[in-house]
Protein backbone atom coordinates (compact mmCIF):
# COMPACT_ATOMS: atom_id res chain seq x y z
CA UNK A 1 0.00 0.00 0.00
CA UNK A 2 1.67 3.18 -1.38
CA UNK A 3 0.13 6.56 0.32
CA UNK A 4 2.64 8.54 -0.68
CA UNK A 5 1.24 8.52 -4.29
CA UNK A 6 -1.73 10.60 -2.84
CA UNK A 7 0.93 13.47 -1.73
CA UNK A 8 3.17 13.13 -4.71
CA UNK A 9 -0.18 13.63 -6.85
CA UNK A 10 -0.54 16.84 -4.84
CA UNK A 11 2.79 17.96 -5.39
CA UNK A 12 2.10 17.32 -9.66
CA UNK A 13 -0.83 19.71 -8.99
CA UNK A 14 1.16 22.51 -6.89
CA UNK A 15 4.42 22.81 -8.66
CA UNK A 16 3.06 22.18 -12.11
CA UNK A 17 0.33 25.27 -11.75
CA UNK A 18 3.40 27.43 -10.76
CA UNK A 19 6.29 26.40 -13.39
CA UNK A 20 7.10 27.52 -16.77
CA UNK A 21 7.72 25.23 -19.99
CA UNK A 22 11.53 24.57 -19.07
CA UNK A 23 10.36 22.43 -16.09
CA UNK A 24 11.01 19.27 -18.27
CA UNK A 25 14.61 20.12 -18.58
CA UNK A 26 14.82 20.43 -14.44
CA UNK A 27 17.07 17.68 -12.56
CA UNK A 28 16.12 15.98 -9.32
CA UNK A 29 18.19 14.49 -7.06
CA UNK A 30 17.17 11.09 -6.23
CA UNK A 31 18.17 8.19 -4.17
CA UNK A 32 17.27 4.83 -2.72
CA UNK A 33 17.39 4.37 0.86
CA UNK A 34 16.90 1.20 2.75
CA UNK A 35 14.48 2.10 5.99
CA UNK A 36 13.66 -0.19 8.83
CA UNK A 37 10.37 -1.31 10.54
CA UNK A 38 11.41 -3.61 13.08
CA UNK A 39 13.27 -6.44 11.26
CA UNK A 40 11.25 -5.51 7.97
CA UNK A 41 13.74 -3.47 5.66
CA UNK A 42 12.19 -1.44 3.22
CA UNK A 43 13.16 0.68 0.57
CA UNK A 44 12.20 4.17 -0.26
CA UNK A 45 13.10 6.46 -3.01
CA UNK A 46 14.07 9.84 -1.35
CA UNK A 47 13.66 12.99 -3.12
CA UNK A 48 16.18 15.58 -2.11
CA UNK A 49 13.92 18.34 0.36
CA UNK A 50 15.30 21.84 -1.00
CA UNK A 51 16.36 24.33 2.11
CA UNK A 52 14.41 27.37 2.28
CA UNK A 53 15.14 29.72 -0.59
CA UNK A 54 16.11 26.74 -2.64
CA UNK A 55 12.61 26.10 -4.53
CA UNK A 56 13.72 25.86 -8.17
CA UNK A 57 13.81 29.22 -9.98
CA UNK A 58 11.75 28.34 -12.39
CA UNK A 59 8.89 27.46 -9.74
CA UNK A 60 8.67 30.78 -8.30
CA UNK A 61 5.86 32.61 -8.47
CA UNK A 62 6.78 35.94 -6.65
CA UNK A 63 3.44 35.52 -4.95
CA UNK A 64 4.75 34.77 -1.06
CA UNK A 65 2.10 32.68 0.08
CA UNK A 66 1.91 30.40 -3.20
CA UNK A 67 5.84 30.19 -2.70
CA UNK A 68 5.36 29.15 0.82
CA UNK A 69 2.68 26.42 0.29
CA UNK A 70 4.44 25.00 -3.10
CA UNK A 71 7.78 24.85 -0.50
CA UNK A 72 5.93 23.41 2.49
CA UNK A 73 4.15 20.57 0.12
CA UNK A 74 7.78 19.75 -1.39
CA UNK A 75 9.72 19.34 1.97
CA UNK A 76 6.60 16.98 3.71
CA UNK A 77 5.68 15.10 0.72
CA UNK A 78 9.21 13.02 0.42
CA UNK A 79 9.25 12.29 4.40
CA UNK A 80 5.55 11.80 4.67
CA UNK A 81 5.61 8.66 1.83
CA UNK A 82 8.79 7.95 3.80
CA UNK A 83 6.81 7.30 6.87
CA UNK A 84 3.66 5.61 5.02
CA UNK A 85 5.76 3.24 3.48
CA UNK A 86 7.03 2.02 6.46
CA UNK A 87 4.05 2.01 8.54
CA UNK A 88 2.39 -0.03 5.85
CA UNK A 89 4.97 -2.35 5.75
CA UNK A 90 4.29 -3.57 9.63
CA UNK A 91 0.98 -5.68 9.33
CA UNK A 92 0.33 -4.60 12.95
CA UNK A 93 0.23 -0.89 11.96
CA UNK A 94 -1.93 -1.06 9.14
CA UNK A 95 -5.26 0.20 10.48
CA UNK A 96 -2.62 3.43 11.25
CA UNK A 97 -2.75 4.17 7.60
CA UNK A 98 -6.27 5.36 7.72
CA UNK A 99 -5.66 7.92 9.97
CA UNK A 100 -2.28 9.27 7.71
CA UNK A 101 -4.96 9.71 5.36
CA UNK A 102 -6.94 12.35 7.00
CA UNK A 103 -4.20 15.20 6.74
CA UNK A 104 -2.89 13.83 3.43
CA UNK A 105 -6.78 14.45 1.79
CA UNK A 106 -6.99 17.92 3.54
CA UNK A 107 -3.48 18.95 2.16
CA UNK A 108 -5.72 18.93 -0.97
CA UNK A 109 -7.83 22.20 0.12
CA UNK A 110 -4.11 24.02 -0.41
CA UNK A 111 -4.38 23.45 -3.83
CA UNK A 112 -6.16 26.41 -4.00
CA UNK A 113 -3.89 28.71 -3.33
CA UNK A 114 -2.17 28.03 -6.71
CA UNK A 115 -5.35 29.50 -8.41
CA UNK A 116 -4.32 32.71 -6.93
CA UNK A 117 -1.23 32.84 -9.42
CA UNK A 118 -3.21 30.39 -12.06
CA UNK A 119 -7.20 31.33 -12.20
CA UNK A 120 -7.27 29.34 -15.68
CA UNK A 121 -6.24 25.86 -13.87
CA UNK A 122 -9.01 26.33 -11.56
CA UNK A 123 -11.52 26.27 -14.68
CA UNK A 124 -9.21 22.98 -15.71
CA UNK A 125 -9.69 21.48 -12.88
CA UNK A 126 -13.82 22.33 -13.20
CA UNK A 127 -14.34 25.19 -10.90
CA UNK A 128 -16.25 28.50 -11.89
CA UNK A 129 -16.55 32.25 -10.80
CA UNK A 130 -12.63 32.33 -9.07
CA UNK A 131 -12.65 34.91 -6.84
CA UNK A 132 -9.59 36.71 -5.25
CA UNK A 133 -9.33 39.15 -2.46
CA UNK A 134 -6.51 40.44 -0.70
CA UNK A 135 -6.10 42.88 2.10
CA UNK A 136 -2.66 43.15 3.88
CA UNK A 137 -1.74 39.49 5.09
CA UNK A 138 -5.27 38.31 4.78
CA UNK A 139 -6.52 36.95 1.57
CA UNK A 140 -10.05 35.08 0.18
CA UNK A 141 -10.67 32.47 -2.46
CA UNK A 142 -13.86 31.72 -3.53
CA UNK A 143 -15.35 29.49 -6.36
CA UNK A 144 -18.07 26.90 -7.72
CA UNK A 145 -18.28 23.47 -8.86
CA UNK A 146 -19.04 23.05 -12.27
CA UNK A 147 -21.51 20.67 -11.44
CA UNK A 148 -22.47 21.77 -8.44
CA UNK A 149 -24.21 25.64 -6.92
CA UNK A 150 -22.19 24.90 -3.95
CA UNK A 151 -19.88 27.58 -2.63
CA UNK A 152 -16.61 26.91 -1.88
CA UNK A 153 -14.55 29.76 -0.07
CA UNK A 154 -11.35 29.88 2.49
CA UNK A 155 -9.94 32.68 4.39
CA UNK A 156 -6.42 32.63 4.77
CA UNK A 157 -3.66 35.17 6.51
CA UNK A 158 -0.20 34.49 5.11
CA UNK A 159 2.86 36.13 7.84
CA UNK A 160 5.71 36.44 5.64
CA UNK A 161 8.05 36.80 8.24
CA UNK A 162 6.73 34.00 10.29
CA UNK A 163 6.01 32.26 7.17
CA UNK A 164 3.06 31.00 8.54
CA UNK A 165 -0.51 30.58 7.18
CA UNK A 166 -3.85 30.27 8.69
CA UNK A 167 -6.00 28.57 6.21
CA UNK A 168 -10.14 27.87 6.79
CA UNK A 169 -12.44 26.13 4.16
CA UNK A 170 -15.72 26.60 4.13
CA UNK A 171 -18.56 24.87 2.08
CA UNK A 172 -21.94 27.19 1.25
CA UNK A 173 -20.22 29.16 5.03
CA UNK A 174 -20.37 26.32 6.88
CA UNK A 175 -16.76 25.57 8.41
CA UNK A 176 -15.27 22.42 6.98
CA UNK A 177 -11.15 22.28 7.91
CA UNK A 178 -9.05 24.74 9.23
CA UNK A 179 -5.08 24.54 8.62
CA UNK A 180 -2.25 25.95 10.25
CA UNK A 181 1.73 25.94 9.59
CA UNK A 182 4.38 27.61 10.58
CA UNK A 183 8.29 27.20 9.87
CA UNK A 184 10.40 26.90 12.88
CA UNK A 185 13.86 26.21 11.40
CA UNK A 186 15.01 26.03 7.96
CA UNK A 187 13.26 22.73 6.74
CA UNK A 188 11.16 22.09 10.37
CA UNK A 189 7.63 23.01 10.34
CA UNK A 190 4.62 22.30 12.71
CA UNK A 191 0.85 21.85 11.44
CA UNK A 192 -1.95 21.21 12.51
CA UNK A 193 -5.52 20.11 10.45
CA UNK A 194 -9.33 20.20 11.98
CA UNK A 195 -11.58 17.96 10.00
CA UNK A 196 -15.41 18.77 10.72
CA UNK A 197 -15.95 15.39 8.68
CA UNK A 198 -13.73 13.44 10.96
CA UNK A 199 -14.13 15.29 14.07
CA UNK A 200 -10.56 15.38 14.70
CA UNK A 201 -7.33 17.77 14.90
CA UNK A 202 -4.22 16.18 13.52
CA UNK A 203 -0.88 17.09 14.99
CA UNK A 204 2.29 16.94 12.68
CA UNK A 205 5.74 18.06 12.56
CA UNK A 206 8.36 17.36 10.14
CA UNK A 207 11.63 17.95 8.61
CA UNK A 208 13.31 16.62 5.61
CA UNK A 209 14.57 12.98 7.81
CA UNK A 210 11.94 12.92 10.67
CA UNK A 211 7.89 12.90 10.63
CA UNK A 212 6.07 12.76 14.07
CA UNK A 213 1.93 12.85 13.74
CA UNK A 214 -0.70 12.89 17.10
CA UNK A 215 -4.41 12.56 16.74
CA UNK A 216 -7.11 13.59 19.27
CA UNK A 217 -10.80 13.96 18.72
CA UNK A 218 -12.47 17.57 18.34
CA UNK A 219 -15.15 19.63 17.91
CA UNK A 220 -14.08 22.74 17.33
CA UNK A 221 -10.45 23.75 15.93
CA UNK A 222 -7.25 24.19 18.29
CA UNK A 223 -5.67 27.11 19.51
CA UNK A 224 -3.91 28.92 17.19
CA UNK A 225 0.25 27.51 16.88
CA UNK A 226 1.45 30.85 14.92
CA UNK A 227 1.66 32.92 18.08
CA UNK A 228 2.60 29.95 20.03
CA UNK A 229 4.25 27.14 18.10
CA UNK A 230 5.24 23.76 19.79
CA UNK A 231 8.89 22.98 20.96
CA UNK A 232 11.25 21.27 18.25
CA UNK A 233 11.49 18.23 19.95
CA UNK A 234 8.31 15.94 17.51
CA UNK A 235 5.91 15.57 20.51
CA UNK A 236 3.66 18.09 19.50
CA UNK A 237 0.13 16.90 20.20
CA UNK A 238 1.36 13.63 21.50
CA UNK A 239 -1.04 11.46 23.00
CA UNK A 240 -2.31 7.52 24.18
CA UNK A 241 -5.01 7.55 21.13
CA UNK A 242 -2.34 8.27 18.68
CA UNK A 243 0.68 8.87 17.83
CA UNK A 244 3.66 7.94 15.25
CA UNK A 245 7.49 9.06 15.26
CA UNK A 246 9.83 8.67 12.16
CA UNK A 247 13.10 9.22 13.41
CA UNK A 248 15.40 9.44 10.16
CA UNK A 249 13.84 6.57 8.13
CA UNK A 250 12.85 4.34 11.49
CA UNK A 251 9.63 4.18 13.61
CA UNK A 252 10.40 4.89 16.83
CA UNK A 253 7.02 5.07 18.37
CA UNK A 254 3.93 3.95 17.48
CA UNK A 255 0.76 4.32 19.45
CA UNK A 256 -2.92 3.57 18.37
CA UNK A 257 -5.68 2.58 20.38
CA UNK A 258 -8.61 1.69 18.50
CA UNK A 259 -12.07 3.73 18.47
CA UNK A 260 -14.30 1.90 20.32
């Protein structure tokens, strides 16, 4: 089972709306790296995370918070399959996959954001009447499904000297995710998802060789992490429901106690 393909699908999306015609001619640095899950060894192909300022010139948008989401997607995707693969690869962490999947389908509401630079892929990808509004750090995005008269909107504030975003999705106004990130070190970040449709907040923090993820039940999103972000040390959110560390291409901890 391969859930990284969901988040390298994402990344085809994000970079591709913001690169010119040379991007065919652009090299990646790849390499194969043999990760362990107990005595299971399992190999990974591991895309070279760019440090900050490094996002190919090409992929540049000059639009901060489109820079900032396209670089935030490209550092987590590599580390996230990473950590998929080799939760998958343990039988006894399987039903764990399900819950990697909640924050890996809401990464999709950032895909958005691209529109901002792009309005003509969000007609490609079937949406109508794009709507963009900015005001100082604060921005909205609105638009409709093609087949659909439902509304789609999110409010967003982008600190560029943070470079943190607040991000909140809303279906016909009624709330549906909120996300948060914020860079604490050059390639470290902390996030955090509410899901209305799972009733959940998902914890995450990551850097180009580590991945930690918590899980707790919600109703209502968490406070805010941009004024007060989490320590460095991948505990953030961490709990006895659940909770996953991948220290440098090994699972350190995994926790999950099932729903009842």
């Amino acid at each position: 089972m391969k859930m990284g393909v969901l988040l390298l699908a994402l990344m085809v999306v994000l970079v591709g709306c913001g690169s010119s015609s040379d991007d065919s001619n652009e090299e990646v640095s790849n390499q194969t790296e043999t990760s362990t899950v107990g005595e299971t060894e399992v190999e990974t192909e591991e895309t070279e995370a760019p440090t900050l300022g490094e996002v190919v010139e090409s992929e540049m948008t000059g639009i901060p918070v489109v820079d900032s989401v396209n670089r935030f997607i490209s550092i987590k995707s590599p580390i996230f399959t990473n950590t998929s693969d080799l939760i998958s690869a343990d039988e006894k962490n399987l039903m764990m996959i399900m819950e990697l999947m909640g924050p890996a389908m809401l990464d999709l509401e950032l895909v958005s954001i691209n529109f901002i630079q792009s309005p003509e892929a969000a007609a490609i990808l079937g949406n109508i009447d794009f709507k963009y509004d900015k005001s100082g750090d604060d921005f909205t995005i609105s638009y409709k499904g093609s087949n659909s008269d439902t509304l789609y909107k999110s409010e967003g504030t982008y600190d560029e000297k943070k470079d943190a975003l607040h991000y909140e999705n809303y279906q016909d106004d009624q709330l549906m995710s909120v996300i948060e990130y914020i860079r604490l070190d050059d390639q470290l970040y902390a996030t955090q998802y509410y899901s209305v449709n799972t009733a959940k907040t998902y914890y995450i923090m990551f850097d180009d060789k580590n991945f930690s993820m918590a899980v707790e039940k919600a109703t209502e999103p968490p406070k805010s992490i941009i004024d007060n972000p989490p320590d460095d040390d991948f505990t953030f959110g961490k709990n006895d429901q659940f909770y996953i560390f991948n220290k440098e291409g090994r699972i350190e901890e995994a926790i999950y106690t099932p729903e009842n």
